[in-house]
C-alpha atoms as a PDB file:
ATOM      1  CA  UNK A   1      87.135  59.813  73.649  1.00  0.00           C
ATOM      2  CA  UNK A   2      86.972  62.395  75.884  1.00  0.00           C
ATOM      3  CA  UNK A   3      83.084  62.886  77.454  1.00  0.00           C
ATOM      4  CA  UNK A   4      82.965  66.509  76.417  1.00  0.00           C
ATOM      5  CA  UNK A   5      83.962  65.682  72.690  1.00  0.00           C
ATOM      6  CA  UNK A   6      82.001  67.333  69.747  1.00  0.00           C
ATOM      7  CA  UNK A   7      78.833  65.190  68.700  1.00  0.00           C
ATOM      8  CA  UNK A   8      80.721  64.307  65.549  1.00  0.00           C
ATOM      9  CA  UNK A   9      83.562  62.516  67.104  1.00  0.00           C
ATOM     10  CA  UNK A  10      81.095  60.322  69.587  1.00  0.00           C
ATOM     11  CA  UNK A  11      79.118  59.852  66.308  1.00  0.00           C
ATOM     12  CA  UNK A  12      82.398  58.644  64.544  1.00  0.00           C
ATOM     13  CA  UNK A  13      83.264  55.890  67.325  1.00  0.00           C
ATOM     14  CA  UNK A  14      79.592  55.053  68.186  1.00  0.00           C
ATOM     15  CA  UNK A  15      79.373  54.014  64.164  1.00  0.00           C
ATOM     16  CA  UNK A  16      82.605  52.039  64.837  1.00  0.00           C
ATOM     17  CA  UNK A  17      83.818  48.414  64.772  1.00  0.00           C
ATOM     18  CA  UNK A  18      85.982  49.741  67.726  1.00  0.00           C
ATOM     19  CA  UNK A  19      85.062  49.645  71.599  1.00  0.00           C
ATOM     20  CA  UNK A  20      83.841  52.790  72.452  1.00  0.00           C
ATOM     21  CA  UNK A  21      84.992  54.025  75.906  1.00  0.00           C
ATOM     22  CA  UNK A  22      84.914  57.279  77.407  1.00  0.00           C
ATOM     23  CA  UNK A  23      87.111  58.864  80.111  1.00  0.00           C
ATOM     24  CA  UNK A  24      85.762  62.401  82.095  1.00  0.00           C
ATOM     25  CA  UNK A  25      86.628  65.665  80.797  1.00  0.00           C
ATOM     26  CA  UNK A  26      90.608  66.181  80.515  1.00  0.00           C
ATOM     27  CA  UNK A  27      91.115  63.795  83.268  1.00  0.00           C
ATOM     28  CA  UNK A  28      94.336  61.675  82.335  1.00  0.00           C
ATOM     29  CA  UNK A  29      94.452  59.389  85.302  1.00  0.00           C
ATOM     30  CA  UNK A  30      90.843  57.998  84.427  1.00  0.00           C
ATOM     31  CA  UNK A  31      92.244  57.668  80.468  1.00  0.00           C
ATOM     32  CA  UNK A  32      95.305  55.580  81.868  1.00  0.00           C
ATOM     33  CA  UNK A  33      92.787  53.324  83.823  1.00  0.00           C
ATOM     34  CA  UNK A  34      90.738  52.704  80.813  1.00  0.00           C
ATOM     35  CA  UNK A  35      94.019  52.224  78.415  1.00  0.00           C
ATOM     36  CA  UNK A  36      95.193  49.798  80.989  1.00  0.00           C
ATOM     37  CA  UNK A  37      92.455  47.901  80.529  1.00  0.00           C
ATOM     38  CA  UNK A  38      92.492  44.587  78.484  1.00  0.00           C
ATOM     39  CA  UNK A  39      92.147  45.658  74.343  1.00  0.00           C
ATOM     40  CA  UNK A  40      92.417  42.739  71.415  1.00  0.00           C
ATOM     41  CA  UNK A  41      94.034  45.903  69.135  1.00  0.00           C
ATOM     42  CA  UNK A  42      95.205  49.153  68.799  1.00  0.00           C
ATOM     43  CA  UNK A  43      94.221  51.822  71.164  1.00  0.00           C
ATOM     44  CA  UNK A  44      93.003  55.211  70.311  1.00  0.00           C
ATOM     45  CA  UNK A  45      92.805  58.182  72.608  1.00  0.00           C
ATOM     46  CA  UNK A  46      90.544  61.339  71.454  1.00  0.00           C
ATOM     47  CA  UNK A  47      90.409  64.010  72.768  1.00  0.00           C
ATOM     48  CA  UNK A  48      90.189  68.245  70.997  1.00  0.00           C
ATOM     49  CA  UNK A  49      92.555  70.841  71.393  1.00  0.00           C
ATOM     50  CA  UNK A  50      90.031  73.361  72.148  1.00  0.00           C
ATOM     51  CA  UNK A  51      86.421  72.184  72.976  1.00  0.00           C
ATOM     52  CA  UNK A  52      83.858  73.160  71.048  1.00  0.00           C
ATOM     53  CA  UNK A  53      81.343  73.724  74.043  1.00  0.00           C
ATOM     54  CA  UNK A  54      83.453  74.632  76.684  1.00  0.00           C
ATOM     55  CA  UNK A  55      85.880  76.770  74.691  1.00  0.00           C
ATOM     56  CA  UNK A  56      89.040  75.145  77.570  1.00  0.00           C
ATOM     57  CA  UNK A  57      91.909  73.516  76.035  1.00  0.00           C
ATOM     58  CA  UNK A  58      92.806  69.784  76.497  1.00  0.00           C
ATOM     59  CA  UNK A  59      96.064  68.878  78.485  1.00  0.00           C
ATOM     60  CA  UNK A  60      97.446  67.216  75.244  1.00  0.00           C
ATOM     61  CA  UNK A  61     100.844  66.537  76.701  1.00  0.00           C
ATOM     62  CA  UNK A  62     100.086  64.916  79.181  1.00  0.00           C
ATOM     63  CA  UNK A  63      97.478  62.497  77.488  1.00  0.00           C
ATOM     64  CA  UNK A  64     100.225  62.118  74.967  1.00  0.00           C
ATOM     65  CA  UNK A  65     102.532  60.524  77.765  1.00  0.00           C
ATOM     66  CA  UNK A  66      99.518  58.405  79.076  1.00  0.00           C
ATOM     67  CA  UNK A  67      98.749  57.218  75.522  1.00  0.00           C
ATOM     68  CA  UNK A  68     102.305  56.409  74.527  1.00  0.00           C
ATOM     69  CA  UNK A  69     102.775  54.204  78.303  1.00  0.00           C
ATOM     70  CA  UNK A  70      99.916  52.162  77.241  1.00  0.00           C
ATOM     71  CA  UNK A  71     101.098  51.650  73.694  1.00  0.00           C
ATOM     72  CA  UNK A  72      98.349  53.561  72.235  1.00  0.00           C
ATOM     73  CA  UNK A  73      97.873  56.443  69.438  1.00  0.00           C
ATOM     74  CA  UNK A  74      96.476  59.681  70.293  1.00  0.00           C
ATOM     75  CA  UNK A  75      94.098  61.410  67.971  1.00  0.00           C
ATOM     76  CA  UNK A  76      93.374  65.536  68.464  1.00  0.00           C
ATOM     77  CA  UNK A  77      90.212  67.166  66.391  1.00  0.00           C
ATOM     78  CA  UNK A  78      91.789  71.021  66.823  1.00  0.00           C
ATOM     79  CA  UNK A  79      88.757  72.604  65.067  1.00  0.00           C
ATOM     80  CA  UNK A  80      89.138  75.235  67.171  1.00  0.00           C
ATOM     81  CA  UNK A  81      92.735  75.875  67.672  1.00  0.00           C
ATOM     82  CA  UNK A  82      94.053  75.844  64.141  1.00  0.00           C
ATOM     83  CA  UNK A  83      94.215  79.128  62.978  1.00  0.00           C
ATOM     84  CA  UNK A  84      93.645  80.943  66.027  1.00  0.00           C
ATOM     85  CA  UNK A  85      96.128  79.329  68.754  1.00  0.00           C
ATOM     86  CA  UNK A  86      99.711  79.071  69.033  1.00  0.00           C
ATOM     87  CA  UNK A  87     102.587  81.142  67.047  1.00  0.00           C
ATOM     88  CA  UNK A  88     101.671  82.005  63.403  1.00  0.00           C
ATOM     89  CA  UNK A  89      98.077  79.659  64.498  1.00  0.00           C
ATOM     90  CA  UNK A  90      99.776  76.510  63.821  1.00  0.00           C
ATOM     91  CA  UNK A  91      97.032  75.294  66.546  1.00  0.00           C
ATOM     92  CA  UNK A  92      97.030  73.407  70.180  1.00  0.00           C
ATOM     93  CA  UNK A  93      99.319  70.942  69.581  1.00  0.00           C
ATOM     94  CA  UNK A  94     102.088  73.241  68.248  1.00  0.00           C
ATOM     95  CA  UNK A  95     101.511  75.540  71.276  1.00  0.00           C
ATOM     96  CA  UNK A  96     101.825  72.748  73.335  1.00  0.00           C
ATOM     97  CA  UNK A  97     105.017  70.891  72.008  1.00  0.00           C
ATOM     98  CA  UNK A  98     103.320  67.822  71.328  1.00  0.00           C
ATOM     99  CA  UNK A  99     102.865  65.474  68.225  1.00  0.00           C
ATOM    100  CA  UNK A 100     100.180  63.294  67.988  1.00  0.00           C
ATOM    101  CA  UNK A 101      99.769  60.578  66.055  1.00  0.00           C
ATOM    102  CA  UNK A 102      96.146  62.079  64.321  1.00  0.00           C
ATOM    103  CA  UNK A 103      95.479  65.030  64.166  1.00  0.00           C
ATOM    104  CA  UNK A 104      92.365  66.596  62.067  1.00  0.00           C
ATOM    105  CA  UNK A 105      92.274  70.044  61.274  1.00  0.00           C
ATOM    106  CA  UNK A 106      88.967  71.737  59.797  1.00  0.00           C
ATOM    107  CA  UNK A 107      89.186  74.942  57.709  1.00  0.00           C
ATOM    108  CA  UNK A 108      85.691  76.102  58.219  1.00  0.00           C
ATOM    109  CA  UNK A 109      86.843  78.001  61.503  1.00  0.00           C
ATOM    110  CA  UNK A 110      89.815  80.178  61.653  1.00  0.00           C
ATOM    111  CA  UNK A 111      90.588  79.468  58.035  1.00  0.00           C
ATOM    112  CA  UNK A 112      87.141  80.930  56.864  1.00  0.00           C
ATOM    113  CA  UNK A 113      86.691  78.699  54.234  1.00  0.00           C
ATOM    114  CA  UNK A 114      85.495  74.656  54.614  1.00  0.00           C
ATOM    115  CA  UNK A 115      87.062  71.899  54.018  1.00  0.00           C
ATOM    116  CA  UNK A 116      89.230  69.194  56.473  1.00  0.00           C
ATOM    117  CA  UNK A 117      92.829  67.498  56.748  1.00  0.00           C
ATOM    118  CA  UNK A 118      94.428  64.328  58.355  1.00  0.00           C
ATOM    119  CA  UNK A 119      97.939  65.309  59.599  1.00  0.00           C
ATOM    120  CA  UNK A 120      99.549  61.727  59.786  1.00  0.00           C
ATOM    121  CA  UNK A 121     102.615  59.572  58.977  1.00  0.00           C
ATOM    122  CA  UNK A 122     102.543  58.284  55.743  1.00  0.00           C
ATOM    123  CA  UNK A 123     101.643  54.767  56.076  1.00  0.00           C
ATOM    124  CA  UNK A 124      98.573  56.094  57.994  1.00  0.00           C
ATOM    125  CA  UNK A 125      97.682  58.798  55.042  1.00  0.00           C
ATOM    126  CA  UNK A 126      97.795  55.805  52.592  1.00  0.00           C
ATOM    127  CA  UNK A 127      95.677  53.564  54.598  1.00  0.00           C
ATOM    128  CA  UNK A 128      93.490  56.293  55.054  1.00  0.00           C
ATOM    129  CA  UNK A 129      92.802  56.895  51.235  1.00  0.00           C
ATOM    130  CA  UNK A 130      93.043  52.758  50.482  1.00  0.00           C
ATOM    131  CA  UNK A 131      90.175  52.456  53.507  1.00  0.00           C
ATOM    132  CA  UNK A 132      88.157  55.266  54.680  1.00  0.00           C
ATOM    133  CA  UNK A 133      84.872  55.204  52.962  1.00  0.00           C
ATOM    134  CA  UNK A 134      84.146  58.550  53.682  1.00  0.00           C
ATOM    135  CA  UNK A 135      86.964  59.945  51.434  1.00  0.00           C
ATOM    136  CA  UNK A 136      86.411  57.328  48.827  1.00  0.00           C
ATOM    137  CA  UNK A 137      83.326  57.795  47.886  1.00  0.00           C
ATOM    138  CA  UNK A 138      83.026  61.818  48.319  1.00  0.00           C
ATOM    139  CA  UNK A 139      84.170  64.380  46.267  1.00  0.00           C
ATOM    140  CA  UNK A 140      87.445  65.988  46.051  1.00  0.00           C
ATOM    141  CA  UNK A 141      88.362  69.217  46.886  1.00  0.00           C
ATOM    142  CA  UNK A 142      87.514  71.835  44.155  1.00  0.00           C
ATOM    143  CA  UNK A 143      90.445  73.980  42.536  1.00  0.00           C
ATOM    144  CA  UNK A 144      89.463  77.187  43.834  1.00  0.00           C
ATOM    145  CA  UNK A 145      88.520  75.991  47.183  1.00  0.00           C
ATOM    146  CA  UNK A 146      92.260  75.148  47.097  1.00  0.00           C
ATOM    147  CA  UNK A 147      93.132  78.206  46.320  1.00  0.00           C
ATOM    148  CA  UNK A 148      91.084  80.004  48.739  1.00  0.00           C
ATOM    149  CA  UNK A 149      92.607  77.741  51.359  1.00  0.00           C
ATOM    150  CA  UNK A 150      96.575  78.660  50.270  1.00  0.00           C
ATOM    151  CA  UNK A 151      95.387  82.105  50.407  1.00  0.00           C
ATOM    152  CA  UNK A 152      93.642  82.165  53.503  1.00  0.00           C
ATOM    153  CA  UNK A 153      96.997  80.109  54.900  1.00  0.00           C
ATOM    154  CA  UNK A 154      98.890  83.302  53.852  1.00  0.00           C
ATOM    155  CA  UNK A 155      96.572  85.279  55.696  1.00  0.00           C
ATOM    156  CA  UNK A 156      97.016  83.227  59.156  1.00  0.00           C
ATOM    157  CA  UNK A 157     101.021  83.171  58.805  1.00  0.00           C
ATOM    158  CA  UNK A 158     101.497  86.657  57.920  1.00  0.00           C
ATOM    159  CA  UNK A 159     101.459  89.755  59.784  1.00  0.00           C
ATOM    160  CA  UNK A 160      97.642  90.193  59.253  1.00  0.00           C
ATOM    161  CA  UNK A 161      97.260  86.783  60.961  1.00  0.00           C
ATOM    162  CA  UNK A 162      99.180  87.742  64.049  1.00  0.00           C
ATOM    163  CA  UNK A 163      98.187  91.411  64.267  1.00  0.00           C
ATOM    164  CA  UNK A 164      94.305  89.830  64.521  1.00  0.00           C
ATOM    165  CA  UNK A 165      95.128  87.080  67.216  1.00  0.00           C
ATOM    166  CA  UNK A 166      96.545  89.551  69.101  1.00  0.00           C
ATOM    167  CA  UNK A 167      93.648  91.516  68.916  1.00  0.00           C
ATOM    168  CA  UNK A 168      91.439  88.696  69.802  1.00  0.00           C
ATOM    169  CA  UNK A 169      93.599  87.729  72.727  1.00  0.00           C
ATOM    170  CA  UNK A 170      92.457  91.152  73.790  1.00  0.00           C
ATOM    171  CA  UNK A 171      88.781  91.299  73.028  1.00  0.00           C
ATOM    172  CA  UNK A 172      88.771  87.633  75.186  1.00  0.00           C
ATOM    173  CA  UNK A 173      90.676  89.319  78.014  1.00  0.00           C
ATOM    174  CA  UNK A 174      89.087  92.236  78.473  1.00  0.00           C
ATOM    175  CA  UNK A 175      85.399  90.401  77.907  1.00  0.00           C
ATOM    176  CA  UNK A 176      86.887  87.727  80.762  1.00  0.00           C
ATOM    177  CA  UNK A 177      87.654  90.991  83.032  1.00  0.00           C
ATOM    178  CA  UNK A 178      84.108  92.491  82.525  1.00  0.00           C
ATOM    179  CA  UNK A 179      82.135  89.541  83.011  1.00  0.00           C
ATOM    180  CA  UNK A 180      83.683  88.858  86.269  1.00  0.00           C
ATOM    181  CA  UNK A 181      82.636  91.465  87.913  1.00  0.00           C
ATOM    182  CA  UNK A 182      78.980  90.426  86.900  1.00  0.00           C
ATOM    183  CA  UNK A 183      78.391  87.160  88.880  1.00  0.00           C
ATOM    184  CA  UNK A 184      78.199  85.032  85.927  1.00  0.00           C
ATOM    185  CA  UNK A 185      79.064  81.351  86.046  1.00  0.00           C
ATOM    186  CA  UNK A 186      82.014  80.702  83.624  1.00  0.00           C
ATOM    187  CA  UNK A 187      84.414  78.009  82.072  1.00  0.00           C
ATOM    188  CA  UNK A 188      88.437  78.132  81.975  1.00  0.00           C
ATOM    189  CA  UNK A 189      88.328  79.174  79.108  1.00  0.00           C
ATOM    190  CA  UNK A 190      90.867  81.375  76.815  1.00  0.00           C
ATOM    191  CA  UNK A 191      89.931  81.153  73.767  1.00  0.00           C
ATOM    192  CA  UNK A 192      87.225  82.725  70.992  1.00  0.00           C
ATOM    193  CA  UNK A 193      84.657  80.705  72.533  1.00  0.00           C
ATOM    194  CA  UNK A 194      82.759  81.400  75.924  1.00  0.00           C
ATOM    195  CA  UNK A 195      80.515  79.950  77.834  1.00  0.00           C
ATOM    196  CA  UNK A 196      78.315  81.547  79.978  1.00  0.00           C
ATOM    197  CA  UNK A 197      77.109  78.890  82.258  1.00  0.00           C
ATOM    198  CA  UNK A 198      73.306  79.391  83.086  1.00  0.00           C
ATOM    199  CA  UNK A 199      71.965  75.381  84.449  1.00  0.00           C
ATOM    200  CA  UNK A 200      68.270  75.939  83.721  1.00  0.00           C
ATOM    201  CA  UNK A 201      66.603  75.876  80.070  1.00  0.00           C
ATOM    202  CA  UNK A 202      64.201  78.239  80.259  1.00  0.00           C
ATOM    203  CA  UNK A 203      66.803  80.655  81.824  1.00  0.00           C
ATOM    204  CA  UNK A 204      69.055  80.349  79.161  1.00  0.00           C
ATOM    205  CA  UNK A 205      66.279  80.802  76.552  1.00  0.00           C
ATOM    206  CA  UNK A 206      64.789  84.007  78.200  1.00  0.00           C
ATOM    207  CA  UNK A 207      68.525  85.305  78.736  1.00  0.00           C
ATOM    208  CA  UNK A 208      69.261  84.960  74.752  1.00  0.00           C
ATOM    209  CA  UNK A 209      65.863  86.046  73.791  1.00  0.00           C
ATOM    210  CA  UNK A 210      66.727  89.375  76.349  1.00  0.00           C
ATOM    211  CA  UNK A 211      69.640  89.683  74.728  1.00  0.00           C
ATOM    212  CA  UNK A 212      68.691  89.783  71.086  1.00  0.00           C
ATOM    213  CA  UNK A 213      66.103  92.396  71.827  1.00  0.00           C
ATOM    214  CA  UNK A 214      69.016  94.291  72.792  1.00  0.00           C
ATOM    215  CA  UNK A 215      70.907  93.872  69.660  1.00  0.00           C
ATOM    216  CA  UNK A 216      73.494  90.964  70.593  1.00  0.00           C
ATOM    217  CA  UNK A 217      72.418  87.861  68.757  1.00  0.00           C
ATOM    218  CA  UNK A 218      73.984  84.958  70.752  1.00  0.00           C
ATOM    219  CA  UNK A 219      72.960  80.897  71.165  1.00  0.00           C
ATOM    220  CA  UNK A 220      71.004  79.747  73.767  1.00  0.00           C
ATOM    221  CA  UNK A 221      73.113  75.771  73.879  1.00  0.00           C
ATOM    222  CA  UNK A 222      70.682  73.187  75.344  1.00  0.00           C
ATOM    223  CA  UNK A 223      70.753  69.581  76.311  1.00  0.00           C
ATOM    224  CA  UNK A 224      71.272  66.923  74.603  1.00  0.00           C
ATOM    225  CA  UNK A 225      74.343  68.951  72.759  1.00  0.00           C
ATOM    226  CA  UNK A 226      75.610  69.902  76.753  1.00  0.00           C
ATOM    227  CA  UNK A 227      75.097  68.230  79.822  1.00  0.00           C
ATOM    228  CA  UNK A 228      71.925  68.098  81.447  1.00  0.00           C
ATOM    229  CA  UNK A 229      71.654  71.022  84.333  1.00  0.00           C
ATOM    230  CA  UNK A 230      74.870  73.097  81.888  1.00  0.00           C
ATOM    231  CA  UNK A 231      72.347  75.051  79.453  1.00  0.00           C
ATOM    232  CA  UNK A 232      74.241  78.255  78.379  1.00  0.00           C
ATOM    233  CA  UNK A 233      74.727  80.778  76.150  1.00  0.00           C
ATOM    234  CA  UNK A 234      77.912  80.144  73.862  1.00  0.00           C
ATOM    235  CA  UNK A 235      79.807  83.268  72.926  1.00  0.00           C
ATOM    236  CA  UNK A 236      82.044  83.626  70.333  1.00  0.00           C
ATOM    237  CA  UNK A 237      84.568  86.750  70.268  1.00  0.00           C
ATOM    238  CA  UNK A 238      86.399  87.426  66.716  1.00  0.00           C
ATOM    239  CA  UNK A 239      89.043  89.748  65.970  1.00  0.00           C
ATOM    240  CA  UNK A 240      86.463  91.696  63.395  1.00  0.00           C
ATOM    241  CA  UNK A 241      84.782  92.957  66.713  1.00  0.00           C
ATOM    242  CA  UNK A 242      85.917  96.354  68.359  1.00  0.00           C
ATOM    243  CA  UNK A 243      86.849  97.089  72.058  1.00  0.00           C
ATOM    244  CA  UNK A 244      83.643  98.979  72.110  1.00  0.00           C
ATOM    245  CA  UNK A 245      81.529  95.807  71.106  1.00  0.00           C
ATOM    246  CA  UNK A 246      82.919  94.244  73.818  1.00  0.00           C
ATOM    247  CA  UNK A 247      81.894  96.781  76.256  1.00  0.00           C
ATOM    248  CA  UNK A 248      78.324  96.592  74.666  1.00  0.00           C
ATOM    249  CA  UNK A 249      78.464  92.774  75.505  1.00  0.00           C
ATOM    250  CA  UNK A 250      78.812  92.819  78.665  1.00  0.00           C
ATOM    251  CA  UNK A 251      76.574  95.921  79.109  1.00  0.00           C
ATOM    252  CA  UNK A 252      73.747  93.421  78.155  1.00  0.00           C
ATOM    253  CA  UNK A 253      74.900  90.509  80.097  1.00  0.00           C
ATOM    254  CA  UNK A 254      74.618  93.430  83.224  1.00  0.00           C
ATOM    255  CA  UNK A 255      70.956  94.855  82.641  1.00  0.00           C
ATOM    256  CA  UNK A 256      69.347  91.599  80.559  1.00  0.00           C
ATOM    257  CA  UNK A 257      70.381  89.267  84.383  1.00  0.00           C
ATOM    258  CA  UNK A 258      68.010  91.792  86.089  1.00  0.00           C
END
């Protein structure tokens, strides 16, 4: 998996019969070096389509390409993306063209509800419900948590759904614009979620605290869950906020880094 996955996924292949090795952020040409290496089985790339921490979007084409040279699957968690990314949010891989040969979608995100899926070929989907544990012995879906999901699907593919990514692209660009012009250490990212990059604990602890006394509630993300010397606070824009919210944001950011 990629370095920068979500805890979960490092969980999932640390718990694993399988060899766990991972490759640097979004860097292809180190996942083609470790592919290459010698493997009794089946390979498995991971990698997300829009990091949870970082809020940047994976190459996923070209990891596809590097995965299908060395014979191996590849396996996108798109958390993140579904919903929110791509035309009618059909999610990363969609917007970028590519079909992997996994890929889990969660509906406790853009869908606003909870819940998970396993898009997969058939053969995989059965082995799946013959073999996974995890599905076997949980629960099934209730009936109206089904419902709730076909209705929030409506929601995302209909003009409702595109009128609000729209206005989300434009709460993230114009909060990207704003906080440039404030010094701020940022990711590439483009989606809902932003990083402010601070490095130092206590900084980002004081910055959040600062922040809530001025009305904007935001996380202060520490170690272990990022990097060590990466503490930050993790921003999420939604298309519920207003252009003025925005502006109140980054008014914040301005007089709370004083």
């Amino acid at each position: 998996p990629d370095r920068l996955s979500h805890a979960s996924l490092l969980e999932a292949a640390s718990l694993s019969p399988a060899q766990l090795r991972r490759f640097a952020h979004n860097d292809a040409s180190q996942l083609n070096v470790l592919l290459g290496k010698p493997c009794s089985g089946l390979q498995l790339a991971v990698t997300e389509g829009v990091f949870s921490m970082d809020g940047d979007s994976a190459p996923l084409a070209t990891l596809h390409d590097v995965a299908k040279q060395q014979n191996a699957w590849l396996l996108v968690d798109d958390a993140h993306g579904i919903g929110v990314t791509g035309e009618e949010g059909r999610g990363s891989a969609h917007q970028q063209r590519v079909r992997p040969e996994l890929l889990v979608v969660t509906f406790g995100k853009g869908f606003g509800v909870s819940g998970a899926a396993v898009l997969c070929s058939e053969p995989v989907a059965d082995y799946l419900v013959q073999f996974a544990r995890h599905l076997i012995y949980s629960t099934s879906m209730p009936p109206a948590q089904a419902v709730a999901l076909c209705a929030s699907l409506g929601v995302i593919r209909g003009e409702d759904g595109a009128e609000r990514r729209a206005r989300l692209a434009d709460h993230i660009q114009r909060f990207r614009r704003g906080i440039s012009e404030l010094s701020y250490r940022l990711t590439d990212s483009h989606s809902a979620i932003q990083p402010v990059i601070v490095g130092e604990n206590h900084r980002a602890l004081m910055l959040a605290q600062a922040l809530r006394e001025r009305g904007e509630w935001v996380t202060a993300i520490r170690p272990p869950t990022v990097p060590p010397g990466t503490a930050r606070l993790r921003l999420t824009l939604t298309a519920a906020h207003e252009p003025q919210d925005i502006d109140t944001l980054l008014e914040a950011l301005y007089v709370s880094r004083q």
